[in-house]
N, C-alpha and C. Protein backbone atom coordinates (compact mmCIF):
# COMPACT_ATOMS: atom_id res chain seq x y z
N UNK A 1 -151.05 -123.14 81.38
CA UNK A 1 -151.44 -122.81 82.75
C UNK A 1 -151.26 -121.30 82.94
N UNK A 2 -152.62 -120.95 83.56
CA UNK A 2 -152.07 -119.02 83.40
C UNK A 2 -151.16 -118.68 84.76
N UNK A 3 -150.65 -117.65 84.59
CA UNK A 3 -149.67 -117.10 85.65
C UNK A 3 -150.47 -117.29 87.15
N UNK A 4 -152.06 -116.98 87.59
CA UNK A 4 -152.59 -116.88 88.73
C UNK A 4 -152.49 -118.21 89.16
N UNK A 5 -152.71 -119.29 87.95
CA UNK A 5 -152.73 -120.72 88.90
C UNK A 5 -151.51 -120.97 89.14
N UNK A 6 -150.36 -120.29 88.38
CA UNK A 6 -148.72 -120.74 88.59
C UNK A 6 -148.11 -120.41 90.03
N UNK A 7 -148.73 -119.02 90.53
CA UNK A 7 -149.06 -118.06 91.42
C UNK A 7 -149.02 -118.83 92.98
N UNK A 8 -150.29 -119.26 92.65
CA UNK A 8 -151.45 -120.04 93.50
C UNK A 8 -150.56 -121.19 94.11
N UNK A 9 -150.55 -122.30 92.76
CA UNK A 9 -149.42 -123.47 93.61
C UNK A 9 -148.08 -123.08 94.16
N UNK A 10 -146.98 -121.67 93.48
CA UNK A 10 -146.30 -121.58 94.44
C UNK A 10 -146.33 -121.35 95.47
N UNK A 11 -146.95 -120.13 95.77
CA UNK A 11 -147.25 -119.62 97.69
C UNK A 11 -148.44 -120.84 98.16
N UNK A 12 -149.25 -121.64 97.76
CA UNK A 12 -149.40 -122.32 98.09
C UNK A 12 -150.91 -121.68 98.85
N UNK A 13 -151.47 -120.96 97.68
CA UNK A 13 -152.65 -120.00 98.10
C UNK A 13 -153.64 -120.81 97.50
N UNK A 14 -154.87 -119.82 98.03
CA UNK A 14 -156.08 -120.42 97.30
C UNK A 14 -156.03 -119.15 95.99
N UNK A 15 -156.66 -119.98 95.08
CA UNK A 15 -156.57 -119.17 93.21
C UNK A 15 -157.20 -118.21 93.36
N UNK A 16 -158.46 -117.59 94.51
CA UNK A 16 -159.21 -116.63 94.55
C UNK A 16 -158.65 -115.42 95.08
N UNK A 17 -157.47 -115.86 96.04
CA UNK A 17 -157.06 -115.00 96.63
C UNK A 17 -155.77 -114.62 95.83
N UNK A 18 -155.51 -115.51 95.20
CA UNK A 18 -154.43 -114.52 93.99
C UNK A 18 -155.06 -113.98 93.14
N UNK A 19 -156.43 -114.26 92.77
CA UNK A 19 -156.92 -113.65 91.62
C UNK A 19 -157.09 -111.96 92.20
N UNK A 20 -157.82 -112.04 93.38
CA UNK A 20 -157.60 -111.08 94.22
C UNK A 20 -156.72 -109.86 93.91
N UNK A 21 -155.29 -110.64 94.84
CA UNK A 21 -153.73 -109.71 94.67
C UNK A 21 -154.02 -109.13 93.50
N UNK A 22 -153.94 -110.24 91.99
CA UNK A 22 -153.47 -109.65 90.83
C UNK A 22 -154.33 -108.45 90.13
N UNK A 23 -156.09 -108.42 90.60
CA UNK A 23 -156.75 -107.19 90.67
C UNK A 23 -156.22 -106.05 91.13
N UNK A 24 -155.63 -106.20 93.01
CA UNK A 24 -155.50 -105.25 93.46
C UNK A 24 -154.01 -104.48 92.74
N UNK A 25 -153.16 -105.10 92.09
CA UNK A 25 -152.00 -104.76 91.69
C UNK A 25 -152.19 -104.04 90.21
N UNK A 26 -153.13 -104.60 89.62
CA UNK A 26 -153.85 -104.03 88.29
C UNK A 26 -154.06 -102.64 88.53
N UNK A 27 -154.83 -102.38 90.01
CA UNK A 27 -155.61 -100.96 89.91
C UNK A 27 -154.31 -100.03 90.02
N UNK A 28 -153.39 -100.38 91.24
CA UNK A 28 -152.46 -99.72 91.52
C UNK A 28 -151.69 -99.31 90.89
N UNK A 29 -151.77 -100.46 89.60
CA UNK A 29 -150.61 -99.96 88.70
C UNK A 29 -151.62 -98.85 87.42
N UNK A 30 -152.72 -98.81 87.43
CA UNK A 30 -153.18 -98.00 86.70
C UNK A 30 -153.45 -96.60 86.88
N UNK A 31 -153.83 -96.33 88.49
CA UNK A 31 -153.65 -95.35 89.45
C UNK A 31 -152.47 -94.47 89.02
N UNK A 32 -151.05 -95.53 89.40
CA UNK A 32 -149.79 -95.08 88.62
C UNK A 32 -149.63 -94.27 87.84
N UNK A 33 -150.09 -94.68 86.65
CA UNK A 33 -149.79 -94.51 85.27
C UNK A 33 -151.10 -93.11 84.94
N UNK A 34 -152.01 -93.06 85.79
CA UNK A 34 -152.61 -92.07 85.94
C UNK A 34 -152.57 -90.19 86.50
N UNK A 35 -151.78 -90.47 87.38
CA UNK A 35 -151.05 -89.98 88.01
C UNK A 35 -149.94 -88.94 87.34
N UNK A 36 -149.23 -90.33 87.01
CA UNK A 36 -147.91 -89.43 86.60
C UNK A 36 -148.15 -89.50 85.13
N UNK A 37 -149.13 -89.21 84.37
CA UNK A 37 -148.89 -89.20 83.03
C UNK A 37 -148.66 -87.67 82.85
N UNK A 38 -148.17 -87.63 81.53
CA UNK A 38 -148.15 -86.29 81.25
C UNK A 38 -148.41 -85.93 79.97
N UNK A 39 -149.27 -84.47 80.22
CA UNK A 39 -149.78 -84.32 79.00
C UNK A 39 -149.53 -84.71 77.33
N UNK A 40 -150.61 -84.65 76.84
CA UNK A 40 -149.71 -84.81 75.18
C UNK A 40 -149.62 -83.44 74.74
N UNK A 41 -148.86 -83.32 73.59
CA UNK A 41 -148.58 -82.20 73.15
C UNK A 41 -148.17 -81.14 73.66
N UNK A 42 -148.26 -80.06 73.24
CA UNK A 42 -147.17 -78.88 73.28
C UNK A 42 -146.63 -78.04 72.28
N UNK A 43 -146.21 -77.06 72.60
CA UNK A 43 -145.43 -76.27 71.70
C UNK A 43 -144.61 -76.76 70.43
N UNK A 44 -145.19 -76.94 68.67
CA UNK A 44 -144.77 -77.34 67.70
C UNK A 44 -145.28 -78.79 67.72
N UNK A 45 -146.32 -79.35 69.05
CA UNK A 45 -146.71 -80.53 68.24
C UNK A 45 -148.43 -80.63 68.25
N UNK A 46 -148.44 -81.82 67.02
CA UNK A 46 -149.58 -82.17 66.92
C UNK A 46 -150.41 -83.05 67.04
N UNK A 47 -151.66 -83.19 67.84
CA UNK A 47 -152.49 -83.90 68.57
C UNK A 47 -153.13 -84.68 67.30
N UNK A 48 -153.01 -85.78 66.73
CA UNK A 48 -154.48 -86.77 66.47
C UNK A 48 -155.67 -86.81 67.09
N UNK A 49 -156.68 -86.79 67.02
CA UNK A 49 -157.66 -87.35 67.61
C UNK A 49 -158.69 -87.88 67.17
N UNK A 50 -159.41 -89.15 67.07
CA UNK A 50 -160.32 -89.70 66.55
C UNK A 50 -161.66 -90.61 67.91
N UNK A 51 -162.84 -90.75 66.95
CA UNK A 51 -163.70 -91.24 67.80
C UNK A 51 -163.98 -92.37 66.76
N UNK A 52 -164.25 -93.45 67.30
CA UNK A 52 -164.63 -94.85 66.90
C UNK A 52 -166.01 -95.92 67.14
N UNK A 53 -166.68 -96.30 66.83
CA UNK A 53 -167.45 -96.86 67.63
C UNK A 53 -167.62 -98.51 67.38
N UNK A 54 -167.43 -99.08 68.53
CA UNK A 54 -167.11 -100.37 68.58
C UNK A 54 -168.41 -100.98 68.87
N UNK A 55 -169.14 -101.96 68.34
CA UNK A 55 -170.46 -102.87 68.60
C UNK A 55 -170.10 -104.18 67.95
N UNK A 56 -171.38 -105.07 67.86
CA UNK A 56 -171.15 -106.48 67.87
C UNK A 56 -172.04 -106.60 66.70
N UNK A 57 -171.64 -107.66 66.12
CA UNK A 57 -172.18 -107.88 64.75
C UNK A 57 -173.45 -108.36 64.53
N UNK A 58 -173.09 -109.88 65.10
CA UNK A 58 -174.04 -110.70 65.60
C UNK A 58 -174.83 -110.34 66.37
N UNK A 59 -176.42 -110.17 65.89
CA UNK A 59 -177.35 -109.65 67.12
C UNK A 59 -178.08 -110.73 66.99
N UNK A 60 -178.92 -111.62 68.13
CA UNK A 60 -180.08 -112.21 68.27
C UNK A 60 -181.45 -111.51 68.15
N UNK A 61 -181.97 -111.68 67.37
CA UNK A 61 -183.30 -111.13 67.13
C UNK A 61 -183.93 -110.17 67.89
N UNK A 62 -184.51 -109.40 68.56
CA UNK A 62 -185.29 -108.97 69.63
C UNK A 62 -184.19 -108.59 70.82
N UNK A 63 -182.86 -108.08 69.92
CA UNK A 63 -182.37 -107.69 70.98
C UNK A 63 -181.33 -106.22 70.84
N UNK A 64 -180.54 -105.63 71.65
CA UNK A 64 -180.18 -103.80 71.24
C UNK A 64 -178.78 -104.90 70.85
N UNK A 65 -177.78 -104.07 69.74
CA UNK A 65 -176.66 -104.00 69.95
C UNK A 65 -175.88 -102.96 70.60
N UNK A 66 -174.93 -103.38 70.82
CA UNK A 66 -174.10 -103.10 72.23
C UNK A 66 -173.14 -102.01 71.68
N UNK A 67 -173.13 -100.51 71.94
CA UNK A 67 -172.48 -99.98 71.33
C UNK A 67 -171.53 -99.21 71.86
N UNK A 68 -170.15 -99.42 71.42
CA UNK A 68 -168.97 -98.95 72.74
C UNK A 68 -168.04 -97.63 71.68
N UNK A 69 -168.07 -96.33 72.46
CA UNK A 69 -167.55 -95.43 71.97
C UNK A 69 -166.03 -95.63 72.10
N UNK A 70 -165.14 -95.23 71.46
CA UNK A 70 -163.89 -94.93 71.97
C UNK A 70 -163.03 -93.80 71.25
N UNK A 71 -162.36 -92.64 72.29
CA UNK A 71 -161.93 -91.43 71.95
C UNK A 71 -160.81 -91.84 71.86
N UNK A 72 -159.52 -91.11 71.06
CA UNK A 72 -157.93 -91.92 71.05
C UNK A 72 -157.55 -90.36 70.49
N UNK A 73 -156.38 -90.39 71.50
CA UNK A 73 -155.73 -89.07 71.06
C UNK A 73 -153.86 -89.75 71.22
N UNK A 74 -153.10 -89.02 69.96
CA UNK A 74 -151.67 -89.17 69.66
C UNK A 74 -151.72 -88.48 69.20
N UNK A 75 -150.17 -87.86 69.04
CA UNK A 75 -149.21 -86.66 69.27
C UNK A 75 -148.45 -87.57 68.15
N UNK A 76 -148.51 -86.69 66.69
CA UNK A 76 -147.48 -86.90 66.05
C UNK A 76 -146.47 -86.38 65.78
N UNK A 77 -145.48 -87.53 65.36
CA UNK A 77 -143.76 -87.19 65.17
C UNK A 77 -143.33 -87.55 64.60
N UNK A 78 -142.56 -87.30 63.65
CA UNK A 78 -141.36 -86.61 62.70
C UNK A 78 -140.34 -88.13 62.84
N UNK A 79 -140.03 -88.10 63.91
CA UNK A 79 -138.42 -89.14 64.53
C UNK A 79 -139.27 -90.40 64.72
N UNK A 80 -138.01 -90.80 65.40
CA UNK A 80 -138.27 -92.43 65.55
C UNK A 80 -139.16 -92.76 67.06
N UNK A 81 -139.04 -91.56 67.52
CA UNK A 81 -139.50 -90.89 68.71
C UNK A 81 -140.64 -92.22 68.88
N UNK A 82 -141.24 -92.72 69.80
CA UNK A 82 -142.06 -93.27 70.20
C UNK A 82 -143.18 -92.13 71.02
N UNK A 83 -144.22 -92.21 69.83
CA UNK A 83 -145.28 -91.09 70.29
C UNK A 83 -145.99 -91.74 71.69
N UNK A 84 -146.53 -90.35 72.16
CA UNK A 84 -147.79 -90.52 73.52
C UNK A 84 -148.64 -91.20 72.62
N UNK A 85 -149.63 -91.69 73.27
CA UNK A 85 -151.23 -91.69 73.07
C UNK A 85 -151.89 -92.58 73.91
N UNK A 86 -153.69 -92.29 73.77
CA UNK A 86 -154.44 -92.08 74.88
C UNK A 86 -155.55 -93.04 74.02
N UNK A 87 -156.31 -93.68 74.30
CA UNK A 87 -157.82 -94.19 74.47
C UNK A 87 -158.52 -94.35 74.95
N UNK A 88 -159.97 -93.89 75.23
CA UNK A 88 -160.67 -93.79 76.29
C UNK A 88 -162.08 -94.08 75.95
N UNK A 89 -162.77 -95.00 76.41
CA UNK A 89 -164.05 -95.75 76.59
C UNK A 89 -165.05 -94.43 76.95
N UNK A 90 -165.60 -93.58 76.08
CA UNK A 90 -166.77 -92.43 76.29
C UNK A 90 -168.40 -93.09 75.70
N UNK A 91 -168.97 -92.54 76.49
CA UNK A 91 -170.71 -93.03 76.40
C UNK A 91 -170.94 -92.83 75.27
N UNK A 92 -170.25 -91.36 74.59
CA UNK A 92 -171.06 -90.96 73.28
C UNK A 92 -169.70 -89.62 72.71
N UNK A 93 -170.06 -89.03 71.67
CA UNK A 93 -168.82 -88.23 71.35
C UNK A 93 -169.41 -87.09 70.65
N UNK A 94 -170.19 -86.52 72.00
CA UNK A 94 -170.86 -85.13 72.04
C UNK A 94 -169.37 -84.51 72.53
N UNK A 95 -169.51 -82.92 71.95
CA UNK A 95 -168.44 -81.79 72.55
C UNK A 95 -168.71 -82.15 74.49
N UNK A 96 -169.67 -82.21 74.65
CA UNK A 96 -169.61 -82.07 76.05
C UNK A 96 -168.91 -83.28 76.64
N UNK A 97 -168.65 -84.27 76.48
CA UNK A 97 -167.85 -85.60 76.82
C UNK A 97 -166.78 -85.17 76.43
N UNK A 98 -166.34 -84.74 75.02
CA UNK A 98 -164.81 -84.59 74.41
C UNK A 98 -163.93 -83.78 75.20
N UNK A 99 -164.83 -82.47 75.39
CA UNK A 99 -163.93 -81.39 75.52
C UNK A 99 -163.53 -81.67 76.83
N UNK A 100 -164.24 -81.75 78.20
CA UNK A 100 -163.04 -81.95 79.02
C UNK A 100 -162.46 -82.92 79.10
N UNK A 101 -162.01 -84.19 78.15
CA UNK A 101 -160.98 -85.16 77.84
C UNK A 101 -159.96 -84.60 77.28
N UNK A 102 -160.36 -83.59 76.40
CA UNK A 102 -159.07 -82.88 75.45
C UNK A 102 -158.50 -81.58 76.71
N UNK A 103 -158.99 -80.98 77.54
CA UNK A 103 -158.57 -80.21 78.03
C UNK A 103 -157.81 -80.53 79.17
N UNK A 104 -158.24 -81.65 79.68
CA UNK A 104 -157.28 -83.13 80.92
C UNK A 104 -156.01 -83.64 80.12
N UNK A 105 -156.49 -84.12 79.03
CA UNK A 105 -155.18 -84.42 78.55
C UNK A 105 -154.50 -83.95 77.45
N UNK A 106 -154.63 -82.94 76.65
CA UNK A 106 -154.12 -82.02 75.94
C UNK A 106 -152.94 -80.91 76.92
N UNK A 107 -152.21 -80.89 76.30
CA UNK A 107 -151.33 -79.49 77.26
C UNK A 107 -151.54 -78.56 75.74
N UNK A 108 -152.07 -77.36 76.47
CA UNK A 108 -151.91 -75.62 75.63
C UNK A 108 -150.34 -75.84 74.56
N UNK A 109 -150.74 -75.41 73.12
CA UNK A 109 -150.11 -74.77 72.35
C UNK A 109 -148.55 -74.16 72.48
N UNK A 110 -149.18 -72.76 73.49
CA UNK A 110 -148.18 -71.91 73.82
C UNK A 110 -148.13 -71.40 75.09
């Protein structure tokens, strides 16, 4: 039984309207985490960054496959340190998409 219907019969709601809440609490908490993130890198460290492209195998005849970019940036380390890192759903992985992703979430060198 998933958590929304567990949800639902306690408060004694309808399932739509928890499905609801648990959206609106999703965004908020992503907002969050948006917010207060903080840059990667810095002075003596170093940024990873790779582009990927994710599609579907299986195509039906007469039809496009579906093709999903994704940018991922980590900050590697040395220690046991639990690194940053970032992934992000981009249309395509022209300089003009990248660079202001790397310049939003990159912090300067020095």
């Amino acid at each position: 039984m998933s958590n929304q219907v567990t949800a639902a019969k306690k408060c004694a709601l309808n399932q739509s309207t928890i499905s609801r809440w648990y959206e609106k609490f999703r965004a908020l908490v992503a907002q969050h985490q948006e917010a207060s993130r903080k840059p990667l890198g810095g002075p003596g460290l170093v940024i990873e960054m790779d582009e990927s492209m994710i599609s579907r195998m299986k195509v039906p005849i007469g039809r496009r496959k579906t093709l999903i970019w994704m940018f991922g940036m980590m900050e590697r380390r040395t220690s046991d340190e639990v690194p940053q890192a970032l992934v992000i759903l981009v249309k395509d992985r022209t300089m003009s998409t990248l660079k202001p992703l790397i310049e939003k979430y990159v912090a300067p060198a020095a």
